[in-house]
Protein backbone atom coordinates (compact mmCIF):
# COMPACT_ATOMS: atom_id res chain seq x y z
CA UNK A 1 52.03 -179.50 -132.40
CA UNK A 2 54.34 -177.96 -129.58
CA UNK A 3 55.94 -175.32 -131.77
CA UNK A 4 52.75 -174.25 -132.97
CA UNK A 5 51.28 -174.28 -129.36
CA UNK A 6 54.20 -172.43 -128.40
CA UNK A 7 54.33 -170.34 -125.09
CA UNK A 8 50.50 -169.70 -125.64
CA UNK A 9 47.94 -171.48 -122.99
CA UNK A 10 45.77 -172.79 -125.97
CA UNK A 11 46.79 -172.80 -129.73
CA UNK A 12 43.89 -169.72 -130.24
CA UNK A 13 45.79 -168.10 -127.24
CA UNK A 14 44.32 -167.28 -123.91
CA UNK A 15 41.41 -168.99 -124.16
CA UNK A 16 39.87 -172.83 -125.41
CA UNK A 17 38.60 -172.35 -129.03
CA UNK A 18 37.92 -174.89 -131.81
CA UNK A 19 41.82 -176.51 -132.68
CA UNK A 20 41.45 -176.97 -129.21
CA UNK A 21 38.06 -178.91 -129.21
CA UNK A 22 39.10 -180.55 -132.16
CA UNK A 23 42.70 -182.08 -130.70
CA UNK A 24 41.61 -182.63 -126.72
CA UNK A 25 39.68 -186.27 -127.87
CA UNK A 26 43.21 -187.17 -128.74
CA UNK A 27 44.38 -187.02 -124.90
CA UNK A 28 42.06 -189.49 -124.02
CA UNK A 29 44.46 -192.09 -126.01
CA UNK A 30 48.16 -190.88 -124.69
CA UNK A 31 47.70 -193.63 -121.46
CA UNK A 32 47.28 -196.63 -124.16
CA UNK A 33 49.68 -195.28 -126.59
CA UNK A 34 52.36 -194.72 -123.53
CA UNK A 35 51.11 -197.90 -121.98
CA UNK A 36 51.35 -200.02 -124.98
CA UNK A 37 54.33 -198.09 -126.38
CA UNK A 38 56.35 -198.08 -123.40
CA UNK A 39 57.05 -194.76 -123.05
CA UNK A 40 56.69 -191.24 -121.58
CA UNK A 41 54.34 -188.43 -123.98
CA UNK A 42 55.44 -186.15 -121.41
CA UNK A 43 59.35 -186.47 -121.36
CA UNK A 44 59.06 -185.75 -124.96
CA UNK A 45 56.03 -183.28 -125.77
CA UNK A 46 55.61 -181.68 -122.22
CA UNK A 47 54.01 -178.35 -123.51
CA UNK A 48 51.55 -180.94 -124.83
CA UNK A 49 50.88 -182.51 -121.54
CA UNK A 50 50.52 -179.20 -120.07
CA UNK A 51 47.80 -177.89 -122.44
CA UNK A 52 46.03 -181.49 -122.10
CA UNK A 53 45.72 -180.52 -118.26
CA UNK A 54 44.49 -177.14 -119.00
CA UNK A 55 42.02 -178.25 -121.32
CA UNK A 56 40.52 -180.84 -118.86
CA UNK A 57 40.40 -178.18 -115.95
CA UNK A 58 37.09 -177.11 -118.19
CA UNK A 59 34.22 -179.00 -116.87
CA UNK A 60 32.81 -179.06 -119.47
CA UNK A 61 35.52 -181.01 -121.82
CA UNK A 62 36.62 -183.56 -118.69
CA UNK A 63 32.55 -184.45 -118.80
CA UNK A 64 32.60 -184.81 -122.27
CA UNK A 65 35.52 -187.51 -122.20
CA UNK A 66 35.95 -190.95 -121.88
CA UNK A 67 38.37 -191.92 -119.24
CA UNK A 68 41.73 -192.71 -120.61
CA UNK A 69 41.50 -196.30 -119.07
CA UNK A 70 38.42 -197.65 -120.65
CA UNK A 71 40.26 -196.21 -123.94
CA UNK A 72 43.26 -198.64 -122.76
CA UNK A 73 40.48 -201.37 -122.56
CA UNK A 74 38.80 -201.10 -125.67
CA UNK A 75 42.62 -201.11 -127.47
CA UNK A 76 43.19 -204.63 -125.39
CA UNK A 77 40.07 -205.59 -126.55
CA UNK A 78 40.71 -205.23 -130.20
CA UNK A 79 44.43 -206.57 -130.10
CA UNK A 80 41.91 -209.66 -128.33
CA UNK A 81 39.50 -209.23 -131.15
CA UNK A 82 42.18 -209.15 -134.06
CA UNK A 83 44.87 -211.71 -132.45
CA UNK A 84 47.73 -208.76 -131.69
């Protein structure tokens, strides 16, 4: 995803378009992956990072998502639910 994001601000360029729409929901999930995982999304995909925090600087998509930490609470509650 970084090399296709590239130096641009958004994968349609200079502005949010519909990859964009379509990938942001995944951000919600990097705390519990890292969390879980053990490790840093950033130290390895930081261009991805960067366009995550662009993305949710638009009102609009940061009202639209669930906060990464009841994301990390539902995933505890399933590894609960299914004895992980």
């Amino acid at each position: 995803m970084e090399g296709e994001l590239g130096d641009k601000h958004f994968f349609g360029g200079d502005t949010i378009g519909f990859i964009d729409v379509a990938l942001v929901p995944i951000t919600c999930w990097f705390y519990t992956y890292e969390t879980l995982g053990n490790f840093s999304i950033e130290a390895e995909c930081h261009k991805l990072i960067a366009w995550a925090k662009r993305c949710l600087e638009k009102e609009s998509v940061a009202k639209s998502l669930p906060h990464p930490h009841k994301i990390y609470e539902y995933a505890l509650e399933q590894k609960k639910k299914l004895g992980i």
